[in-house]
PDB file of N, CA and C in Angstrom:
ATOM      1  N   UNK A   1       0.845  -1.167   0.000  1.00  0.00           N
ATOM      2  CA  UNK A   1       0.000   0.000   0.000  1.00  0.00           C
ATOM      3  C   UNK A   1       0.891   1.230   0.000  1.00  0.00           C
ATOM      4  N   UNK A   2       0.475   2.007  -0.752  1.00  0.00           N
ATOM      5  CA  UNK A   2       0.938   3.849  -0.626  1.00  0.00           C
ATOM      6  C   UNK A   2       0.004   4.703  -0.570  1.00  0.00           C
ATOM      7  N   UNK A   3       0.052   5.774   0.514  1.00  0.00           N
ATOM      8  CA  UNK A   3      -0.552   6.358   0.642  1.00  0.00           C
ATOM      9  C   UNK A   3       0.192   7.833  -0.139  1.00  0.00           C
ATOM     10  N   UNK A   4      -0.401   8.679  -0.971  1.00  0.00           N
ATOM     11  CA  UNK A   4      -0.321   9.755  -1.502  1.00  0.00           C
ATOM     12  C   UNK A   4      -1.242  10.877  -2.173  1.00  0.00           C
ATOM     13  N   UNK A   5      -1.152  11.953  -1.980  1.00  0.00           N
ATOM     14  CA  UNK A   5      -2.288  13.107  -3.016  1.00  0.00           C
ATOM     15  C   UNK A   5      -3.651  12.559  -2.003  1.00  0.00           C
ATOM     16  N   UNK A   6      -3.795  12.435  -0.994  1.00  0.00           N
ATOM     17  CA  UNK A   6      -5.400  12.224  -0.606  1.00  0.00           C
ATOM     18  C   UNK A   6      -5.562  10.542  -1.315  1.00  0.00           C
ATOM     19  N   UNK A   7      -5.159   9.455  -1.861  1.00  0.00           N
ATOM     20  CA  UNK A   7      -5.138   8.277  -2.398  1.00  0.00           C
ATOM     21  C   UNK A   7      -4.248   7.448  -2.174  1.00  0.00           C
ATOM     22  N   UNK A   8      -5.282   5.944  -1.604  1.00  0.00           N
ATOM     23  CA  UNK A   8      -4.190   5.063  -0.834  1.00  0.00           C
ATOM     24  C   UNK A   8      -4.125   4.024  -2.470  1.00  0.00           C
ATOM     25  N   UNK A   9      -3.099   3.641  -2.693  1.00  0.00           N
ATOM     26  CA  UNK A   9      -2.886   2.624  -4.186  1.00  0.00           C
ATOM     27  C   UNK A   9      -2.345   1.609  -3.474  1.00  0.00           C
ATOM     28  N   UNK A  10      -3.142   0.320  -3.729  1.00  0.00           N
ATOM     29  CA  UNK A  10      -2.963  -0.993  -3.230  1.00  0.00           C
ATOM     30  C   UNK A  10      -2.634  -1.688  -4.103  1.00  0.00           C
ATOM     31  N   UNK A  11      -1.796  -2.681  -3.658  1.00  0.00           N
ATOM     32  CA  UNK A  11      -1.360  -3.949  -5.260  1.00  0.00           C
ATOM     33  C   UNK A  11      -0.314  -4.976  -4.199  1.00  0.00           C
ATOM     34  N   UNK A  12      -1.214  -5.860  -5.000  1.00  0.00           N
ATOM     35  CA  UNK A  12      -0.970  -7.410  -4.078  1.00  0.00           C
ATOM     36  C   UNK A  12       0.765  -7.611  -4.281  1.00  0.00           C
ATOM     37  N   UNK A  13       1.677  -7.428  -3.452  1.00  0.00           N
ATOM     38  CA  UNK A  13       3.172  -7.343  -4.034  1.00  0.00           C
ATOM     39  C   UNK A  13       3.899  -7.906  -2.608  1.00  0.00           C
ATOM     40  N   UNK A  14       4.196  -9.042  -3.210  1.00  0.00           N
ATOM     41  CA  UNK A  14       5.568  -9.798  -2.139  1.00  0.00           C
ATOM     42  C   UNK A  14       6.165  -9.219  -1.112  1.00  0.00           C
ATOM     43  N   UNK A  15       6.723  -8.385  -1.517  1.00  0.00           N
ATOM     44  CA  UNK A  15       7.659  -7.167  -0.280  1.00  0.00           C
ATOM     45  C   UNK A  15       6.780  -6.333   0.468  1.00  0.00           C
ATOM     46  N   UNK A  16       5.809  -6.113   0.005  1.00  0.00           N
ATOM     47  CA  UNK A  16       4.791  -5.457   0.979  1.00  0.00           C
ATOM     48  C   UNK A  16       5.226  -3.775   0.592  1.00  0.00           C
ATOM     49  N   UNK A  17       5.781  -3.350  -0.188  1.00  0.00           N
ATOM     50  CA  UNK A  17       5.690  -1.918  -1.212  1.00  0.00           C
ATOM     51  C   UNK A  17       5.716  -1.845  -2.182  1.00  0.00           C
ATOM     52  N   UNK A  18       5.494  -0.744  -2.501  1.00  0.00           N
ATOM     53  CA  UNK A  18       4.683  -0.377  -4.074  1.00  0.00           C
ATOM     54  C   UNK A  18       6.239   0.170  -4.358  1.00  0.00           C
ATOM     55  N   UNK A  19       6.867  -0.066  -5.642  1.00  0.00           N
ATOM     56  CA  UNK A  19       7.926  -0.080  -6.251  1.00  0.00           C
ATOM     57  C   UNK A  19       7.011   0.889  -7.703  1.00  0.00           C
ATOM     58  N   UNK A  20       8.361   1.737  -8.026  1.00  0.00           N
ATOM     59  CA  UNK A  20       8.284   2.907  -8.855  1.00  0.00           C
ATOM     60  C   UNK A  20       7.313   2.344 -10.121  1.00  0.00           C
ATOM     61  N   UNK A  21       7.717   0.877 -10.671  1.00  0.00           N
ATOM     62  CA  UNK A  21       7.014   0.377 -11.932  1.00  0.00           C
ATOM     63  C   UNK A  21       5.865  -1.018 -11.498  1.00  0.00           C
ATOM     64  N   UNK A  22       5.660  -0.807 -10.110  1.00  0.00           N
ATOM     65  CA  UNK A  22       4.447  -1.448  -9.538  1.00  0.00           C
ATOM     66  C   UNK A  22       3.029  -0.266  -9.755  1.00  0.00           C
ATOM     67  N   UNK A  23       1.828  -1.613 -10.767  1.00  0.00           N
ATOM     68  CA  UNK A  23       0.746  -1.131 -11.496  1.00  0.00           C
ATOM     69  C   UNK A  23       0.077  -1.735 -10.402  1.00  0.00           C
ATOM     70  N   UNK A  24      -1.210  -0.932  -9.235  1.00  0.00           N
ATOM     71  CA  UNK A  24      -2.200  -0.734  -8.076  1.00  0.00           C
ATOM     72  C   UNK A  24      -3.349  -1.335  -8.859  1.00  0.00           C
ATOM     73  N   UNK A  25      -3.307  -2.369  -8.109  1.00  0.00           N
ATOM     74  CA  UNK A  25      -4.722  -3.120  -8.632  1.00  0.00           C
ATOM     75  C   UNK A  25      -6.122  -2.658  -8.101  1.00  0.00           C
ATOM     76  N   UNK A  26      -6.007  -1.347  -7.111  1.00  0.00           N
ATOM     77  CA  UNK A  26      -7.098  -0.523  -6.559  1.00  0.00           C
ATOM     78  C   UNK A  26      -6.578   0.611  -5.913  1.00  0.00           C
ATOM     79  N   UNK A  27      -6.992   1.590  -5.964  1.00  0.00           N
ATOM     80  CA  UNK A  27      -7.530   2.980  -5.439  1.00  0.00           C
ATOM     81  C   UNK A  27      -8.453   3.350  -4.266  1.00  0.00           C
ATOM     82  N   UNK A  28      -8.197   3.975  -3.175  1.00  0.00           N
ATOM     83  CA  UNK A  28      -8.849   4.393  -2.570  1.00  0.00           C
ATOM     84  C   UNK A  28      -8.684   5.865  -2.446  1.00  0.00           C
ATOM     85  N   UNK A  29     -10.090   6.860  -2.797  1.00  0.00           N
ATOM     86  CA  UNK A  29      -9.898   8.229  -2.434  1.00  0.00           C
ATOM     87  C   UNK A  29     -10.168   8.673  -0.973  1.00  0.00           C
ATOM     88  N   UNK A  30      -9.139   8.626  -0.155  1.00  0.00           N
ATOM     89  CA  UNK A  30      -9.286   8.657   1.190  1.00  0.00           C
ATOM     90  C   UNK A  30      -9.746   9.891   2.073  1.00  0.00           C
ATOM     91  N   UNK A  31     -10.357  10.951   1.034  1.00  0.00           N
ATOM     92  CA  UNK A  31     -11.179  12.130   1.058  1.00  0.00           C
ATOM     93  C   UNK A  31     -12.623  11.630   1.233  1.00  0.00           C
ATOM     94  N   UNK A  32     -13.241  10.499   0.778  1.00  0.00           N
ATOM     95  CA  UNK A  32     -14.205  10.240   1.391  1.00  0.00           C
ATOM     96  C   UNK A  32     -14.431   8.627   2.234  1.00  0.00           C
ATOM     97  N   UNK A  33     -13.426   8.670   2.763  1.00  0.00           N
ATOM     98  CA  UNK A  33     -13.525   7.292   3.614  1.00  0.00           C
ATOM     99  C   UNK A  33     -14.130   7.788   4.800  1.00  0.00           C
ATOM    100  N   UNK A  34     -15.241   6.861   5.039  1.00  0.00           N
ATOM    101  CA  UNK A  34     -16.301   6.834   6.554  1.00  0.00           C
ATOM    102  C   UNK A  34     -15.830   6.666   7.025  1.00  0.00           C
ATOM    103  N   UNK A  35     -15.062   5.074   7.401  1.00  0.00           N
ATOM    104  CA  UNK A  35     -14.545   4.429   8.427  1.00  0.00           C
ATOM    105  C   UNK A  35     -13.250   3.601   8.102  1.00  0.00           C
ATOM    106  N   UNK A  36     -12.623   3.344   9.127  1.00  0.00           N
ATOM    107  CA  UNK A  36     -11.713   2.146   8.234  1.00  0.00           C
ATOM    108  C   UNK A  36     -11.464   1.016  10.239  1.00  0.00           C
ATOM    109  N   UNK A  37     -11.626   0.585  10.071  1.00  0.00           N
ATOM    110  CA  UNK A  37     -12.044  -0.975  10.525  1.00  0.00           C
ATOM    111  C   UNK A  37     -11.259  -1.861  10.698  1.00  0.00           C
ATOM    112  N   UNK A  38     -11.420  -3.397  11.848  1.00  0.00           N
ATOM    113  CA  UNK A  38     -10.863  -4.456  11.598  1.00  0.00           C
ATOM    114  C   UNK A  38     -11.604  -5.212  10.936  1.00  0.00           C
ATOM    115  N   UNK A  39     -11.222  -5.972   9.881  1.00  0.00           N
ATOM    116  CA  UNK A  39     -11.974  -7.095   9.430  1.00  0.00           C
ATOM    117  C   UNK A  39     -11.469  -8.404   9.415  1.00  0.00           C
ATOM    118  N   UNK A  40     -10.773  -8.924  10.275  1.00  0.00           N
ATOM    119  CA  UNK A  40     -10.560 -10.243  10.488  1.00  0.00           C
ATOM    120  C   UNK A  40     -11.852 -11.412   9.959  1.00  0.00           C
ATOM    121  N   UNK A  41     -12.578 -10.834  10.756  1.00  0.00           N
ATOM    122  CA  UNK A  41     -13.881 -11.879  10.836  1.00  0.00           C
ATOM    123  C   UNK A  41     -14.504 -12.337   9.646  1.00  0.00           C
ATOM    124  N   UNK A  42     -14.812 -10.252   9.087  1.00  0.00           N
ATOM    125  CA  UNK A  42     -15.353 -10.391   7.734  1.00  0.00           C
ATOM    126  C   UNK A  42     -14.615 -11.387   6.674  1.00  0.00           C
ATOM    127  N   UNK A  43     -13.198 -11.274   6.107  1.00  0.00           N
ATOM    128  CA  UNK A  43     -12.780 -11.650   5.720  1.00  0.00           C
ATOM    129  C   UNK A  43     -11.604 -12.902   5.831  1.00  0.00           C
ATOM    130  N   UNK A  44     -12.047 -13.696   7.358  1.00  0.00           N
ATOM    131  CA  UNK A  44     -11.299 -14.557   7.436  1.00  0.00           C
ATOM    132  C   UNK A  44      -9.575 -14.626   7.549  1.00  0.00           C
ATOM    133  N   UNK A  45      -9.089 -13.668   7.367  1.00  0.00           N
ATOM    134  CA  UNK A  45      -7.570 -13.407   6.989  1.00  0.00           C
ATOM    135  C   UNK A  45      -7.332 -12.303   8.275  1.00  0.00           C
ATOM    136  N   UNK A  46      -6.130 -12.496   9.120  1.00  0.00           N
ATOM    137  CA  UNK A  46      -5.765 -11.824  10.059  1.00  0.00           C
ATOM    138  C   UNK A  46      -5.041 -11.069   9.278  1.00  0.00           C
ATOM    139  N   UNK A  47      -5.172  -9.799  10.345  1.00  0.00           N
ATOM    140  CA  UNK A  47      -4.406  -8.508  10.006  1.00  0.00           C
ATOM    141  C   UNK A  47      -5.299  -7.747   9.291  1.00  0.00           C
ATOM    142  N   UNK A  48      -6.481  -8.207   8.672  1.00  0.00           N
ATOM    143  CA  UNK A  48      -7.136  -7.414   7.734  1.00  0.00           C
ATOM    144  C   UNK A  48      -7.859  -5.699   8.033  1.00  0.00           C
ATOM    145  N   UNK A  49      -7.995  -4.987   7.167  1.00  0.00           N
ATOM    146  CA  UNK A  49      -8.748  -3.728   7.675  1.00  0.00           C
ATOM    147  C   UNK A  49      -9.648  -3.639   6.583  1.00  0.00           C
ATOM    148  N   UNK A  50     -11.161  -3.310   6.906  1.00  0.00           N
ATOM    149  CA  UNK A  50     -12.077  -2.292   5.824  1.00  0.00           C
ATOM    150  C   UNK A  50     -12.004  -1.320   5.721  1.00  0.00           C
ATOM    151  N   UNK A  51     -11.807  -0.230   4.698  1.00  0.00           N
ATOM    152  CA  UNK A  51     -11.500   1.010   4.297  1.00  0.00           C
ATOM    153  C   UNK A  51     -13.430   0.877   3.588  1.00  0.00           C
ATOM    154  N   UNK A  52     -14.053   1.865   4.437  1.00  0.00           N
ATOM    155  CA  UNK A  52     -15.558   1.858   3.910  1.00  0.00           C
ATOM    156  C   UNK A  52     -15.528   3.374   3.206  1.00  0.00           C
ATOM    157  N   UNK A  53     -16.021   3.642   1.835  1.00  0.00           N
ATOM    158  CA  UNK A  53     -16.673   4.895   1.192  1.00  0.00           C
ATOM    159  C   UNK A  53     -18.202   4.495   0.899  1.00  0.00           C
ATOM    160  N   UNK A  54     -18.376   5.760   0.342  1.00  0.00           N
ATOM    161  CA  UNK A  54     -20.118   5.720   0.296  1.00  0.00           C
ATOM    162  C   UNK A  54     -20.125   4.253  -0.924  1.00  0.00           C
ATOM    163  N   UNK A  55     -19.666   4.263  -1.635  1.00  0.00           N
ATOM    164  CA  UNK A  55     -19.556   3.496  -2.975  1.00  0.00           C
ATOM    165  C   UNK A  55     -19.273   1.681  -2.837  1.00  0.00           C
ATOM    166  N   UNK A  56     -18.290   1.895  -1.705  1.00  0.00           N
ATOM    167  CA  UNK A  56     -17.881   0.158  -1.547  1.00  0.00           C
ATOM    168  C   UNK A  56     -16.686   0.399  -0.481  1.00  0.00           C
ATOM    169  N   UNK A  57     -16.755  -1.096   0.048  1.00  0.00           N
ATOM    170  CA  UNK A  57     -16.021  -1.133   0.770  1.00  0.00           C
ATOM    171  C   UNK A  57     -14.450  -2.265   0.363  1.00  0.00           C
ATOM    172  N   UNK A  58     -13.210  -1.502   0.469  1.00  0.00           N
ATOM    173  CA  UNK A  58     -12.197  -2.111   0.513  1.00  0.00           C
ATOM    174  C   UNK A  58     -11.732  -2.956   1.538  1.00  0.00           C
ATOM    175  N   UNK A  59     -11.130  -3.934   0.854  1.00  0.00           N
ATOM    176  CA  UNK A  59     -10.606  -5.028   2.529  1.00  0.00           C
ATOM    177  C   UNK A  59      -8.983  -4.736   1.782  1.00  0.00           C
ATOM    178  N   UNK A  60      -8.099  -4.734   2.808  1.00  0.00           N
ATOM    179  CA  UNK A  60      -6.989  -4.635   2.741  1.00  0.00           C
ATOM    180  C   UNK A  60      -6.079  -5.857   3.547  1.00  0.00           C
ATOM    181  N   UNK A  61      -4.789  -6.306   3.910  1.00  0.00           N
ATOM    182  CA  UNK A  61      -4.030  -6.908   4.529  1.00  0.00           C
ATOM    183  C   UNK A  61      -2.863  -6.847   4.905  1.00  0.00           C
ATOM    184  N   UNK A  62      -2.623  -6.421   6.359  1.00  0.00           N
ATOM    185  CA  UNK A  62      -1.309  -6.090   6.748  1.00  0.00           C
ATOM    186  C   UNK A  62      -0.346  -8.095   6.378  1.00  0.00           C
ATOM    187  N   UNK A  63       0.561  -7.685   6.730  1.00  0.00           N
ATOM    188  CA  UNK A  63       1.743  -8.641   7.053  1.00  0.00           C
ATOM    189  C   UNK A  63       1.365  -8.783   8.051  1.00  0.00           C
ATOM    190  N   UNK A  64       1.211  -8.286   9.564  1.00  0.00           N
ATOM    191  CA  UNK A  64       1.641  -8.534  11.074  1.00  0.00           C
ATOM    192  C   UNK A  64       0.709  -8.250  11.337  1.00  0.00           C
ATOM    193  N   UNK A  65       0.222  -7.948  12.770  1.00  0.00           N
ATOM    194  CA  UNK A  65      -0.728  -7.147  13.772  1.00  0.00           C
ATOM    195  C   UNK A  65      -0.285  -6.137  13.325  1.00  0.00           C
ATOM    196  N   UNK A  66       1.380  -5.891  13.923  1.00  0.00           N
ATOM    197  CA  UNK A  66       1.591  -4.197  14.020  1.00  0.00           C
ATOM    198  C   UNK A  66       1.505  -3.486  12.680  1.00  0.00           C
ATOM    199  N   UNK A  67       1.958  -4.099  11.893  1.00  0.00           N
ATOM    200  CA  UNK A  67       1.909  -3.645  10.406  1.00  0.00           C
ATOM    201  C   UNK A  67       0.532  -3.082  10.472  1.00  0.00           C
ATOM    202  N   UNK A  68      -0.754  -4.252  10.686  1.00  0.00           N
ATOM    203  CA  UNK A  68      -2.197  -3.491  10.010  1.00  0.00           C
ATOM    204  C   UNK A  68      -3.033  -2.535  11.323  1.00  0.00           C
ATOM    205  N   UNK A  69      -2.363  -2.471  12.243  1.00  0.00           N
ATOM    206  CA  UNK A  69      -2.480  -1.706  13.481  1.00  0.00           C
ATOM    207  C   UNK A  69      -1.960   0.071  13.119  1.00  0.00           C
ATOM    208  N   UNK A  70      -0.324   0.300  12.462  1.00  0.00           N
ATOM    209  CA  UNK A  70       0.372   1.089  12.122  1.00  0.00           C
ATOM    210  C   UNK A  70      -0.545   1.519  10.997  1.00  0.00           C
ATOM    211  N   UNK A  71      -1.201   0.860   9.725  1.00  0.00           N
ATOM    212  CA  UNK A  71      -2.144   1.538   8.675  1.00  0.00           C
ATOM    213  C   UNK A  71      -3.193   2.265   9.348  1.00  0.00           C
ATOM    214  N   UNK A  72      -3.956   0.878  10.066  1.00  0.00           N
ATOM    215  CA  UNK A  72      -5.239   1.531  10.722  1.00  0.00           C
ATOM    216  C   UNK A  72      -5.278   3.095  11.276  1.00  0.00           C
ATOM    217  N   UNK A  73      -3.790   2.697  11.880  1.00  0.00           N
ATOM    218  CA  UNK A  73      -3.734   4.776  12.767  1.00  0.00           C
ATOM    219  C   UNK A  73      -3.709   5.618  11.820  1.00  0.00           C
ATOM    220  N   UNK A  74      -3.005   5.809  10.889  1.00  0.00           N
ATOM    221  CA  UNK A  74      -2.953   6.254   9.596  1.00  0.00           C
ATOM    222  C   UNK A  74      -3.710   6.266   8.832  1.00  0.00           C
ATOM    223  N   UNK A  75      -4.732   5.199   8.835  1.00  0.00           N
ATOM    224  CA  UNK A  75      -5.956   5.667   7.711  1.00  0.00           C
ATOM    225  C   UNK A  75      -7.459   6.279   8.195  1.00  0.00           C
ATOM    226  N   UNK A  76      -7.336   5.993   9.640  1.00  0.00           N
ATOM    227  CA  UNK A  76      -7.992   6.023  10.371  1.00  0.00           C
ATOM    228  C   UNK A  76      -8.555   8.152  10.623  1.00  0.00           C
ATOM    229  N   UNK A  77      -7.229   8.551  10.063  1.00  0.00           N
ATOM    230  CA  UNK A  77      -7.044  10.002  10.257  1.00  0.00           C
ATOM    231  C   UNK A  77      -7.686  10.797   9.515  1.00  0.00           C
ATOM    232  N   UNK A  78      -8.117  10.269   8.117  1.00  0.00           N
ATOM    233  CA  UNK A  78      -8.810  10.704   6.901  1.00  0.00           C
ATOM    234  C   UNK A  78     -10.496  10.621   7.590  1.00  0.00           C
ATOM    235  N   UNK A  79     -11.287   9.971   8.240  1.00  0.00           N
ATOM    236  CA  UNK A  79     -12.650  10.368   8.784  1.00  0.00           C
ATOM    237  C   UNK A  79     -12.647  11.128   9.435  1.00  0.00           C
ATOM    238  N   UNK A  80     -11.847  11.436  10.865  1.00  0.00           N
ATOM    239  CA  UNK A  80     -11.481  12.046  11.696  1.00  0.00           C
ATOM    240  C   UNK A  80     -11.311  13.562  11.279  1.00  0.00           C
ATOM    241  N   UNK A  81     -10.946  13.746  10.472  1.00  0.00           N
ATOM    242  CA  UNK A  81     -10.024  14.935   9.902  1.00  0.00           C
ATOM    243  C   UNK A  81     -11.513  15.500   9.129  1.00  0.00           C
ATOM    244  N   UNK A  82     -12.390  14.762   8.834  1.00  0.00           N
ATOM    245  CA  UNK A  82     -13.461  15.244   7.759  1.00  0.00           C
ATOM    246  C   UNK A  82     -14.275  15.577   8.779  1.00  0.00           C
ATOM    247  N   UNK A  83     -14.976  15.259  10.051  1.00  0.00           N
ATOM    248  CA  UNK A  83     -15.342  15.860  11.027  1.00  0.00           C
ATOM    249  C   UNK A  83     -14.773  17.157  11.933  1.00  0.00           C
ATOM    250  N   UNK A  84     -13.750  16.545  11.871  1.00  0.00           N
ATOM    251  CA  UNK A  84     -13.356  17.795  12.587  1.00  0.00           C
ATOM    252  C   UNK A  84     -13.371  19.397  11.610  1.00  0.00           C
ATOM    253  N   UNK A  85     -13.386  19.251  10.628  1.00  0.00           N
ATOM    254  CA  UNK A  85     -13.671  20.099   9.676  1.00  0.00           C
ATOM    255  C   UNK A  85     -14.798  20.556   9.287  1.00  0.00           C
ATOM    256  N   UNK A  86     -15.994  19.564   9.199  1.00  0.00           N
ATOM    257  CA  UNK A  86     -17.436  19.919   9.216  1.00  0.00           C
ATOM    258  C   UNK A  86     -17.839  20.608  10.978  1.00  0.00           C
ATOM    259  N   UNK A  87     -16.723  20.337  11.877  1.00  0.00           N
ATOM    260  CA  UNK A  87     -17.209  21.056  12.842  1.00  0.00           C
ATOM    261  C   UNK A  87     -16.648  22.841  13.435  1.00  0.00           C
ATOM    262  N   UNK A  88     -15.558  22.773  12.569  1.00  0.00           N
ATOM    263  CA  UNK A  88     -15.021  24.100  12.443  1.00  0.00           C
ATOM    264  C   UNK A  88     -15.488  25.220  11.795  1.00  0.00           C
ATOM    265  N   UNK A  89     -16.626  24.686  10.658  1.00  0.00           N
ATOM    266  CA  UNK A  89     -17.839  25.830  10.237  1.00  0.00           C
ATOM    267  C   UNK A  89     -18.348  26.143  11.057  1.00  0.00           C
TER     268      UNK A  89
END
């Protein structure tokens, strides 16, 4: 996963980073992410997180706990950040 420009680009890749001529088999515009989640359960696979928009919901997969613990805080900041902004009007 990379997060950049407001967009997280995901792509299923061995090393666990996105390399300069690594093609993202999905997009997330993290300008409108609701929530982002554990989904172990949902999806059977530990480490997992849901990244929810109005449109669909992404499942993602750390390597470790801490790995998908370390995203979660990090993606977690993009809802947060959209409230706190609708409350500063």
């Amino acid at each position: 996963m990379s997060l950049g420009d407001g967009r997280l680009a995901i792509a299923a890749n061995p090393g666990g980073r996105l390399l300069p001529d690594t093609v993202p088999q999905a997009s997330v515009d993290m300008t409108s992410v609701l929530e982002v989640s554990e989904a172990d359960g949902v999806t059977g696979h530990a480490h997992s997180l849901a990244i929810t928009t109005p449109d669909r919901v992404t499942f993602v997969k750390g390597t470790s706990r801490e790995e998908a613990r370390w995203w979660a805080d990090i993606l977690s900041m993009y809802p947060r950040s959209k409230v706190r902004n609708k409350l500063s009007f």
